[in-house]
PDB file of N, CA and C in Angstrom:
ATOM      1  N   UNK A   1      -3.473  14.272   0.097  1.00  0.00           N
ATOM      2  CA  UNK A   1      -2.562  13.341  -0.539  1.00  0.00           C
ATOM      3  C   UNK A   1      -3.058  13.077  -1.961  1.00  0.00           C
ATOM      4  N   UNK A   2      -2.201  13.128  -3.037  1.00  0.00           N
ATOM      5  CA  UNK A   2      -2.385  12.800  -4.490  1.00  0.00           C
ATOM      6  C   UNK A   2      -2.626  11.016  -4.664  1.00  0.00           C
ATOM      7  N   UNK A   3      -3.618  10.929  -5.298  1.00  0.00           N
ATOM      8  CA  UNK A   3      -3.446   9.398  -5.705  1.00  0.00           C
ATOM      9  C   UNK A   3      -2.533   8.698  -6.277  1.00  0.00           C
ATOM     10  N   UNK A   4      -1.540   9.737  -6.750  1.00  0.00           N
ATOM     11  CA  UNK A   4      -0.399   9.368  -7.666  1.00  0.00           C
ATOM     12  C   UNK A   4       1.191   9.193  -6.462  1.00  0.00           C
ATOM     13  N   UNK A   5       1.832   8.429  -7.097  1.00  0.00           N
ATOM     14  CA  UNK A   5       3.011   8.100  -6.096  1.00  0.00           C
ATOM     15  C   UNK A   5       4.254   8.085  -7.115  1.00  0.00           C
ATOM     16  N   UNK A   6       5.142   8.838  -6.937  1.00  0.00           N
ATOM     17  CA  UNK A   6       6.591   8.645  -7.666  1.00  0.00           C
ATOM     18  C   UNK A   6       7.276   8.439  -6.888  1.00  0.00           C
ATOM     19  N   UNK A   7       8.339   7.182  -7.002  1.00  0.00           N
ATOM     20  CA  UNK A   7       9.407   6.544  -6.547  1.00  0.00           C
ATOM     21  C   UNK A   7      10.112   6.503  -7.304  1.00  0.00           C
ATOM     22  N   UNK A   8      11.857   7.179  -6.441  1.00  0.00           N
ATOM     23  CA  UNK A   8      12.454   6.530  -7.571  1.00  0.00           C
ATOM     24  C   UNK A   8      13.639   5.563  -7.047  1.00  0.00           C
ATOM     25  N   UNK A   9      13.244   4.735  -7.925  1.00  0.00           N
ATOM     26  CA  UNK A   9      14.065   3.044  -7.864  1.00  0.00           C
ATOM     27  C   UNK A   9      15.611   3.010  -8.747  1.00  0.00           C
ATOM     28  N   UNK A  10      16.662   2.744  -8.303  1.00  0.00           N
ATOM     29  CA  UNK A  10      18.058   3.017  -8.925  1.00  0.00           C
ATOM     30  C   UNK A  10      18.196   3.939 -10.077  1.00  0.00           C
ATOM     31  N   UNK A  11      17.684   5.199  -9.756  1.00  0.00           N
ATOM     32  CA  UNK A  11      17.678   6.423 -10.658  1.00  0.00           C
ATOM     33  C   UNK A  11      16.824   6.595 -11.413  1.00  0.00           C
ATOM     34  N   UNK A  12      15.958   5.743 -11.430  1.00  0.00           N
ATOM     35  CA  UNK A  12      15.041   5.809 -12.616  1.00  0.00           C
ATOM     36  C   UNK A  12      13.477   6.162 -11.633  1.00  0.00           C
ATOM     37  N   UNK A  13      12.837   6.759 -12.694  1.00  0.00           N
ATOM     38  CA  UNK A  13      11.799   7.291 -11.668  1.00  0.00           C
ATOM     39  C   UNK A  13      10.178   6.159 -11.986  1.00  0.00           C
ATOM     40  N   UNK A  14       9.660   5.822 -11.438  1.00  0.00           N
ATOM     41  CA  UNK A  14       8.414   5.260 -11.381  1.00  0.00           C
ATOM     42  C   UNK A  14       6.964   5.498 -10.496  1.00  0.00           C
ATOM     43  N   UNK A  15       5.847   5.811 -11.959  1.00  0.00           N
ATOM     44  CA  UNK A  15       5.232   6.217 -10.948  1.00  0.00           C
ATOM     45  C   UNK A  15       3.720   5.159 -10.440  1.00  0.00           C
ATOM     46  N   UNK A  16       3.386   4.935  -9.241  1.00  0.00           N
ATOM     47  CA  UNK A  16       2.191   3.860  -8.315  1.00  0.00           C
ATOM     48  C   UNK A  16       0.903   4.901  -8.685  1.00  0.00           C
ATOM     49  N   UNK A  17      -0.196   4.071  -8.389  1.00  0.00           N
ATOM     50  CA  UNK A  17      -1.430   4.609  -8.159  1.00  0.00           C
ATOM     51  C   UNK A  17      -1.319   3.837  -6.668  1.00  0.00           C
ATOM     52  N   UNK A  18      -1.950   5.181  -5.897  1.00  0.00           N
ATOM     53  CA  UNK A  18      -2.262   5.050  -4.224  1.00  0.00           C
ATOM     54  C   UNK A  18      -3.584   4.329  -4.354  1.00  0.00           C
ATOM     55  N   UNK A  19      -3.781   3.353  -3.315  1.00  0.00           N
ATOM     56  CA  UNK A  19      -4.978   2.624  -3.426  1.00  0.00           C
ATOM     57  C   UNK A  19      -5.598   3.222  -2.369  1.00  0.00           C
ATOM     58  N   UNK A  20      -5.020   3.271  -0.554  1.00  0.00           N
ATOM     59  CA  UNK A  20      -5.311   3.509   0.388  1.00  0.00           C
ATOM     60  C   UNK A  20      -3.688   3.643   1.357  1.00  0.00           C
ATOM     61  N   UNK A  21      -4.496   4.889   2.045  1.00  0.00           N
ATOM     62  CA  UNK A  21      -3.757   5.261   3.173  1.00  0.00           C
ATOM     63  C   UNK A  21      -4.146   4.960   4.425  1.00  0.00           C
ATOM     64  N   UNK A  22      -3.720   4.310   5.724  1.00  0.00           N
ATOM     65  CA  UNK A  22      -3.785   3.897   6.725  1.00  0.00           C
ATOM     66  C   UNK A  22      -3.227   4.571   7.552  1.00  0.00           C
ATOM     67  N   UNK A  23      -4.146   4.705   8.876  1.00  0.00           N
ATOM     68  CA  UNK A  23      -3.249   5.465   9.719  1.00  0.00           C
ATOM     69  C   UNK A  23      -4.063   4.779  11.353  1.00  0.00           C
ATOM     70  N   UNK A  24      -3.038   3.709  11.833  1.00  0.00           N
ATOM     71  CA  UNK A  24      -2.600   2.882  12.956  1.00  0.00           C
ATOM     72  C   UNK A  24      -2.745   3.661  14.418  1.00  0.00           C
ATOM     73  N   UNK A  25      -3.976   3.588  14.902  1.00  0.00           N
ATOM     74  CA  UNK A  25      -3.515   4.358  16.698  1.00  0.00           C
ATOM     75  C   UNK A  25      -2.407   3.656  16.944  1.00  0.00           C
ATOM     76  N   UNK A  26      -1.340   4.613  17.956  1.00  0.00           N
ATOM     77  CA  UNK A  26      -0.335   4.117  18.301  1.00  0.00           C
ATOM     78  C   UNK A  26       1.255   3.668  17.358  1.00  0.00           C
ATOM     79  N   UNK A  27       0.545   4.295  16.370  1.00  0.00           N
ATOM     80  CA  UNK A  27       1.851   4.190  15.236  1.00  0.00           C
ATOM     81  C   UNK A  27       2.389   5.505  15.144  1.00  0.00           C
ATOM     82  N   UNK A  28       3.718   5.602  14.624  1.00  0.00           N
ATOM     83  CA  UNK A  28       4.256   7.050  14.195  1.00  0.00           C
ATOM     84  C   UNK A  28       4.103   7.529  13.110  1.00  0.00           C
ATOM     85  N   UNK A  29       4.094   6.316  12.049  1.00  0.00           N
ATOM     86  CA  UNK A  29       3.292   6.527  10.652  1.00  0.00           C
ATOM     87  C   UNK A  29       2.785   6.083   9.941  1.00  0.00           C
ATOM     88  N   UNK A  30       2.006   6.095   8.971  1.00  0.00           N
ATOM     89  CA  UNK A  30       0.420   5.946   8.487  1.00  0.00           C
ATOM     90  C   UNK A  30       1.465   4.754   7.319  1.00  0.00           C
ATOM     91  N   UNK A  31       0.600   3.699   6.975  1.00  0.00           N
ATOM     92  CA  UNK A  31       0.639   2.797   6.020  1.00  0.00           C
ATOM     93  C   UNK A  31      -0.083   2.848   4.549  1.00  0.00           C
ATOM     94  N   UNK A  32       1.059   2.664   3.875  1.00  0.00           N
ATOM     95  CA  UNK A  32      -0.017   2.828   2.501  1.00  0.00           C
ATOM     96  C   UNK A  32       0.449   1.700   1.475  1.00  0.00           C
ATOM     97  N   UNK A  33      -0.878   1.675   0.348  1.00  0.00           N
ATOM     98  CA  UNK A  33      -0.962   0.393  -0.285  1.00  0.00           C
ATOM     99  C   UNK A  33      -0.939   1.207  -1.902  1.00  0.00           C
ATOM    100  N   UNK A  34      -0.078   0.438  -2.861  1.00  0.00           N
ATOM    101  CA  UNK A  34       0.040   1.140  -3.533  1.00  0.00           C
ATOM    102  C   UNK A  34       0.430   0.291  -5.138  1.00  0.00           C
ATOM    103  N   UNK A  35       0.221   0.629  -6.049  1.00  0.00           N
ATOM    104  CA  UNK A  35       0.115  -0.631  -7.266  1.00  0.00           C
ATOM    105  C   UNK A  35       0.577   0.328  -8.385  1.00  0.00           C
ATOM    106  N   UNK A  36       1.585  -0.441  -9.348  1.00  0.00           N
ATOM    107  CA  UNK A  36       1.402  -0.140 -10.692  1.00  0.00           C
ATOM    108  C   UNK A  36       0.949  -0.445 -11.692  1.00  0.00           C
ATOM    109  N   UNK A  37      -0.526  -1.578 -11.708  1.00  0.00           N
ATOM    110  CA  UNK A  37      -1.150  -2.041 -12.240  1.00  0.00           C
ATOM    111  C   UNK A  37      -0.459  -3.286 -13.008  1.00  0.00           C
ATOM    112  N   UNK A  38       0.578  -3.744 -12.308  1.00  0.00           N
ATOM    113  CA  UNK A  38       1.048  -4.867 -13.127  1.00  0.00           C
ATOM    114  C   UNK A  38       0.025  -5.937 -12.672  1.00  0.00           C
ATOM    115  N   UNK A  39       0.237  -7.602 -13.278  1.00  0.00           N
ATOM    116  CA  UNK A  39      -0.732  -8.366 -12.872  1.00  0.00           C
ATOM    117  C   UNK A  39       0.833  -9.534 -12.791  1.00  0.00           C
ATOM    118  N   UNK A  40       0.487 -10.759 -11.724  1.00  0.00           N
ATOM    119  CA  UNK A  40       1.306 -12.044 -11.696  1.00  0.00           C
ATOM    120  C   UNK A  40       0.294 -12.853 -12.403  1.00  0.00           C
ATOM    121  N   UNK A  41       1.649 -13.881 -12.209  1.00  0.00           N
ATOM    122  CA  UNK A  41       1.168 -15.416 -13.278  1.00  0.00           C
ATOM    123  C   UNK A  41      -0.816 -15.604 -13.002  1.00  0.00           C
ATOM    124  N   UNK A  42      -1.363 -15.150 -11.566  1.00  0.00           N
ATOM    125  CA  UNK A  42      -2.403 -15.506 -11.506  1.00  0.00           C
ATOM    126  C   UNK A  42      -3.773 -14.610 -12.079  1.00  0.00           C
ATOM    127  N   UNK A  43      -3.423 -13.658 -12.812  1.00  0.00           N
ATOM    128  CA  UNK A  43      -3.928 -12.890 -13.095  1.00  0.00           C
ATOM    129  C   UNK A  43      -3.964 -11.394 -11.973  1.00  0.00           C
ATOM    130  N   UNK A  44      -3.854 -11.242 -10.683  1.00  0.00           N
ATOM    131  CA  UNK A  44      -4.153 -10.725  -9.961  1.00  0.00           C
ATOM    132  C   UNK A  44      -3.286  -9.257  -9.660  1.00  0.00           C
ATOM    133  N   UNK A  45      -3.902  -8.461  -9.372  1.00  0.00           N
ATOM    134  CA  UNK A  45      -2.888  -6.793  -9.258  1.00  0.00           C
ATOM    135  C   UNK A  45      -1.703  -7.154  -8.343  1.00  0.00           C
ATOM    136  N   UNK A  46      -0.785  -6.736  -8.608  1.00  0.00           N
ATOM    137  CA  UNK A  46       0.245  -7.270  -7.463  1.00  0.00           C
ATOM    138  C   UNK A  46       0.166  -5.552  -6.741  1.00  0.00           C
ATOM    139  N   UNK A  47      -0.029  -5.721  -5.555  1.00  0.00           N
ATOM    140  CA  UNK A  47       0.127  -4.642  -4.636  1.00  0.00           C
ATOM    141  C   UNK A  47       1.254  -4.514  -3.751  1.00  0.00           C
ATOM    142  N   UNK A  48       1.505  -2.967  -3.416  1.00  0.00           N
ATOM    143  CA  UNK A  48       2.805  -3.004  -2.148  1.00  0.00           C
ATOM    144  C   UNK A  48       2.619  -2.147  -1.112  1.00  0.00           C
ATOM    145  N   UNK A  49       2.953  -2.589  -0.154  1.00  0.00           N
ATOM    146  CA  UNK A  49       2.856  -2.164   1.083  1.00  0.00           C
ATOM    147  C   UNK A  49       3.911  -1.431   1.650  1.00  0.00           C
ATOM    148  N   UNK A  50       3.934  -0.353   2.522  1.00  0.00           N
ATOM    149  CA  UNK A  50       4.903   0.692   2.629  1.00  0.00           C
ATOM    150  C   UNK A  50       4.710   1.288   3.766  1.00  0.00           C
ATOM    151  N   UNK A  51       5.447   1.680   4.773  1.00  0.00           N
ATOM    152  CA  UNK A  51       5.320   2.576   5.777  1.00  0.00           C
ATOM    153  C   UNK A  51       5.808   3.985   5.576  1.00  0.00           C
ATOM    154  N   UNK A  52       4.896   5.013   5.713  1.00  0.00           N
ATOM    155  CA  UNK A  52       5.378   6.609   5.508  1.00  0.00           C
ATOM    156  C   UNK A  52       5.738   7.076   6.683  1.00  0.00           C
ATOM    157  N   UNK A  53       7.113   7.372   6.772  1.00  0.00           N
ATOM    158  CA  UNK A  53       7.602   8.542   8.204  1.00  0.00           C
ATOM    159  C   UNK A  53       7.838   9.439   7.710  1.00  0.00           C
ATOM    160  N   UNK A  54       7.533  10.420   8.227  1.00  0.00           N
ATOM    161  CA  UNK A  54       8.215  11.844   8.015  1.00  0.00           C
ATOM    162  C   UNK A  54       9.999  11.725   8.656  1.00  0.00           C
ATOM    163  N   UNK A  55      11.170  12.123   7.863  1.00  0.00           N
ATOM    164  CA  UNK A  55      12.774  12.088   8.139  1.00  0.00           C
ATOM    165  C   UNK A  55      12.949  13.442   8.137  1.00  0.00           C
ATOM    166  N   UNK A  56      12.053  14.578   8.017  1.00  0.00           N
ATOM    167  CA  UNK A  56      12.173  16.005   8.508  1.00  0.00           C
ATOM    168  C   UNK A  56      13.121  16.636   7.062  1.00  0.00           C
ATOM    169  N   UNK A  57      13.089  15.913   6.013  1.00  0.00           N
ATOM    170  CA  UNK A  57      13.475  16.116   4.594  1.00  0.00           C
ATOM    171  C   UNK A  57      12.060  16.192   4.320  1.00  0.00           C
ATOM    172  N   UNK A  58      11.132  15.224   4.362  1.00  0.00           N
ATOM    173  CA  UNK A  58      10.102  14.930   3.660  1.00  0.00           C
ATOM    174  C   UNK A  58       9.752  12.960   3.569  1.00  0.00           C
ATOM    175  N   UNK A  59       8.439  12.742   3.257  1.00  0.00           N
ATOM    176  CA  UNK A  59       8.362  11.782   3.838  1.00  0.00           C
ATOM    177  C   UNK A  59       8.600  10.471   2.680  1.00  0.00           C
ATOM    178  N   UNK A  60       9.564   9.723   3.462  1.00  0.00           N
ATOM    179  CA  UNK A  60      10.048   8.159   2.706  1.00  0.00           C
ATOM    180  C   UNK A  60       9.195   7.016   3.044  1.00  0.00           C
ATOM    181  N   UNK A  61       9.543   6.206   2.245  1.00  0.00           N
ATOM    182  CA  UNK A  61       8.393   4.831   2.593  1.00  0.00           C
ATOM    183  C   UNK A  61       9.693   3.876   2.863  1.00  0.00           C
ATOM    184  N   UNK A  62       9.350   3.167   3.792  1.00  0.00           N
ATOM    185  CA  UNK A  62      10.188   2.264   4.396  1.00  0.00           C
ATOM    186  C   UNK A  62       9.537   0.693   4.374  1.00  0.00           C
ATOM    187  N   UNK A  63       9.865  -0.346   3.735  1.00  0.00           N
ATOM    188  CA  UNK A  63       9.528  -1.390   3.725  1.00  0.00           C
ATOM    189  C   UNK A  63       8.144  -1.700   4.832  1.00  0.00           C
ATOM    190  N   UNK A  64       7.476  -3.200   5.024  1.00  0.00           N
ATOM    191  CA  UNK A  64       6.705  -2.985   6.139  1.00  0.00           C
ATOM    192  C   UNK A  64       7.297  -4.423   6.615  1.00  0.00           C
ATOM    193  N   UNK A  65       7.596  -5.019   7.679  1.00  0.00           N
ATOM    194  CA  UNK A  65       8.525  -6.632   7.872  1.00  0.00           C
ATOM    195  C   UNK A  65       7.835  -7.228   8.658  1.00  0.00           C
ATOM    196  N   UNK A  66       6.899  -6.564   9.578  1.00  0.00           N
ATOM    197  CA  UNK A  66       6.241  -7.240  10.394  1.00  0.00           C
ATOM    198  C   UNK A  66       5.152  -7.855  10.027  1.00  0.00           C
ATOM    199  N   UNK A  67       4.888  -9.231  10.538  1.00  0.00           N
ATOM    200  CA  UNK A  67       4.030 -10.101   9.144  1.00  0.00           C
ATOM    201  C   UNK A  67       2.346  -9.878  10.079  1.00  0.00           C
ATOM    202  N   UNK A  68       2.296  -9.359  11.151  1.00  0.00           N
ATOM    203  CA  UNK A  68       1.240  -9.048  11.691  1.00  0.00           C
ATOM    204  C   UNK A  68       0.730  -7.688  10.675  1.00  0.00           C
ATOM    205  N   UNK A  69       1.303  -6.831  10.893  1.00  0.00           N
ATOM    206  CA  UNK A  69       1.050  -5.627  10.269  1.00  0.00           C
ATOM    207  C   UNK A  69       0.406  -5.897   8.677  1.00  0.00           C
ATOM    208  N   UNK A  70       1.435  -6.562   8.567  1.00  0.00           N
ATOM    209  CA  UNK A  70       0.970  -7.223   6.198  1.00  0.00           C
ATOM    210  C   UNK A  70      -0.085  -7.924   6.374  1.00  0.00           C
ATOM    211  N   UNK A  71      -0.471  -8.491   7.365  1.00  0.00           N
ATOM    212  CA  UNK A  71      -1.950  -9.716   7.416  1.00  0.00           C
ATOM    213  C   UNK A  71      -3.272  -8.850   7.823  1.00  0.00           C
ATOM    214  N   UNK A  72      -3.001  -7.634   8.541  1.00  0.00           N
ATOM    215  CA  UNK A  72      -3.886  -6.619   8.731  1.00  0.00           C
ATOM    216  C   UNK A  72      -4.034  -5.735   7.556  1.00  0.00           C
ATOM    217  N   UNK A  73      -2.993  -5.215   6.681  1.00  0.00           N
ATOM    218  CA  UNK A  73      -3.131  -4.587   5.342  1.00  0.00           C
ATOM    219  C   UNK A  73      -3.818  -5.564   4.324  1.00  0.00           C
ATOM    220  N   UNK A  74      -3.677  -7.078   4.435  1.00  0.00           N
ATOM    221  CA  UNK A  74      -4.042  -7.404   3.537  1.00  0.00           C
ATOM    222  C   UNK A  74      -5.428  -8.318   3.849  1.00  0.00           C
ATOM    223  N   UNK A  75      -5.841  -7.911   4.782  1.00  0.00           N
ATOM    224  CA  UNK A  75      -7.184  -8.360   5.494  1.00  0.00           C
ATOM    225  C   UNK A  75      -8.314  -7.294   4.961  1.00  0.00           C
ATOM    226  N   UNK A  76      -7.405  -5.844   5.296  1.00  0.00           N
ATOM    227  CA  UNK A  76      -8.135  -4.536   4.879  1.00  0.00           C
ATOM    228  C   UNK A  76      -7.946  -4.844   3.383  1.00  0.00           C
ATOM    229  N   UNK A  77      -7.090  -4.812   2.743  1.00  0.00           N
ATOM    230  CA  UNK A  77      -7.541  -4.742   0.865  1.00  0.00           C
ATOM    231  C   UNK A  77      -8.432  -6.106   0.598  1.00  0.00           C
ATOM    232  N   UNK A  78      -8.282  -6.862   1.185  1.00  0.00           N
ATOM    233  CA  UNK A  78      -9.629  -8.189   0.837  1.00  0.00           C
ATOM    234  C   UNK A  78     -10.967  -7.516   1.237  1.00  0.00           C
ATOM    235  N   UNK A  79     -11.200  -6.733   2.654  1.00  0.00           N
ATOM    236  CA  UNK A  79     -12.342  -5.913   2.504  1.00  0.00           C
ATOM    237  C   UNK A  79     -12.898  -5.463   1.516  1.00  0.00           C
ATOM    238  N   UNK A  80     -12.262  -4.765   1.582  1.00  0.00           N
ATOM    239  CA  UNK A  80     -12.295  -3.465   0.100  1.00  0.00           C
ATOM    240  C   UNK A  80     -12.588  -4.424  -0.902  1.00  0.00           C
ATOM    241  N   UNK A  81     -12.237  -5.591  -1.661  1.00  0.00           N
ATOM    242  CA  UNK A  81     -12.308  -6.034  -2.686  1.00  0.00           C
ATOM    243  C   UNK A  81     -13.618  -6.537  -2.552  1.00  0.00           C
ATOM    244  N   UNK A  82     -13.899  -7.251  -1.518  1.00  0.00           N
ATOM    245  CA  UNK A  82     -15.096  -7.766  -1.275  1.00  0.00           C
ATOM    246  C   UNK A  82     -16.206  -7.184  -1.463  1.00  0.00           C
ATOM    247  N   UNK A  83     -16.257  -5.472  -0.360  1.00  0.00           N
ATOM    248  CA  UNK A  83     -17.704  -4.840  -0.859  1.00  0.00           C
ATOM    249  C   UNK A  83     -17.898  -4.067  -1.880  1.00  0.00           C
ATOM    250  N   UNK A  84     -16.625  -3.971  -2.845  1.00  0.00           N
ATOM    251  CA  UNK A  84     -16.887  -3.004  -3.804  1.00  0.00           C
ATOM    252  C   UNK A  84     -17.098  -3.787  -4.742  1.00  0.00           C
ATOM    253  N   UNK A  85     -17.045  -5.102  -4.715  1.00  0.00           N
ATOM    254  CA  UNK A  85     -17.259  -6.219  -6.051  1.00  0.00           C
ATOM    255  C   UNK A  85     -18.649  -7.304  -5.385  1.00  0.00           C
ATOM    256  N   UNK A  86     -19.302  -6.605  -4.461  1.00  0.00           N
ATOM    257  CA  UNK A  86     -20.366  -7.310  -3.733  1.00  0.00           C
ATOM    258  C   UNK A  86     -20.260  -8.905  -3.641  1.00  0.00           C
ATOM    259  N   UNK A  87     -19.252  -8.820  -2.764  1.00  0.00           N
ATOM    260  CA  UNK A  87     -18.843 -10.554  -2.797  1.00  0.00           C
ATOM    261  C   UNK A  87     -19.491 -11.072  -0.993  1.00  0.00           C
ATOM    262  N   UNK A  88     -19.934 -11.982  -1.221  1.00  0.00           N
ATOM    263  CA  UNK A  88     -20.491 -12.361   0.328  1.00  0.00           C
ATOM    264  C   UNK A  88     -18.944 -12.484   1.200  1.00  0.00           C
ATOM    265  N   UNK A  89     -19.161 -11.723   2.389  1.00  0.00           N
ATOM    266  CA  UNK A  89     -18.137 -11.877   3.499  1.00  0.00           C
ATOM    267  C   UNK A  89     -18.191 -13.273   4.488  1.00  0.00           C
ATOM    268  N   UNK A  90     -16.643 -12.943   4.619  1.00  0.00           N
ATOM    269  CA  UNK A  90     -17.258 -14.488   5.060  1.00  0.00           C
ATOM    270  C   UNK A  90     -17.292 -14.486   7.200  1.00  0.00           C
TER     271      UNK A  90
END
């Protein structure tokens, strides 16, 4: 998989940097986290979350709605932020 991600959003094409790919025992397809380096009012990367299926075209990202699933993605990117910026876990 390329670190790079092109979507395209009402015709216009845009392209993500892939942060991480996930892949769920018991899922059909792998989750991925993905940013265009914008920042919100708080300073902070705004990230997005996405489910990849294969539709036998090739594979689409489909929203993610289940708020269990987003609290586990975003449990895992607080990881990540934590030991790569050596922050005490809590």
């Amino acid at each position: 998989m390329s670190n790079k991600l092109e979507i395209e959003i009402n015709g216009k094409k845009e392209i993500y940097d892939i942060l991480i790919k996930v892949d769920v025992k018991d899922e059909t397809g792998s989750y991925i986290l993905y940013t265009k380096n914008e920042k919100n009012d708080m300073g902070d990367i705004i990230v997005y979350a996405g489910l990849l299926e294969n539709n036998g075209d090739g594979v689409i990202i489909k929203p993610v709605n289940d708020e269990e699933k987003l609290e586990m993605l975003d449990d895992l990117l607080e990881q990540i932020d934590t030991r790569a910026n050596n922050k005490e876990v809590d």
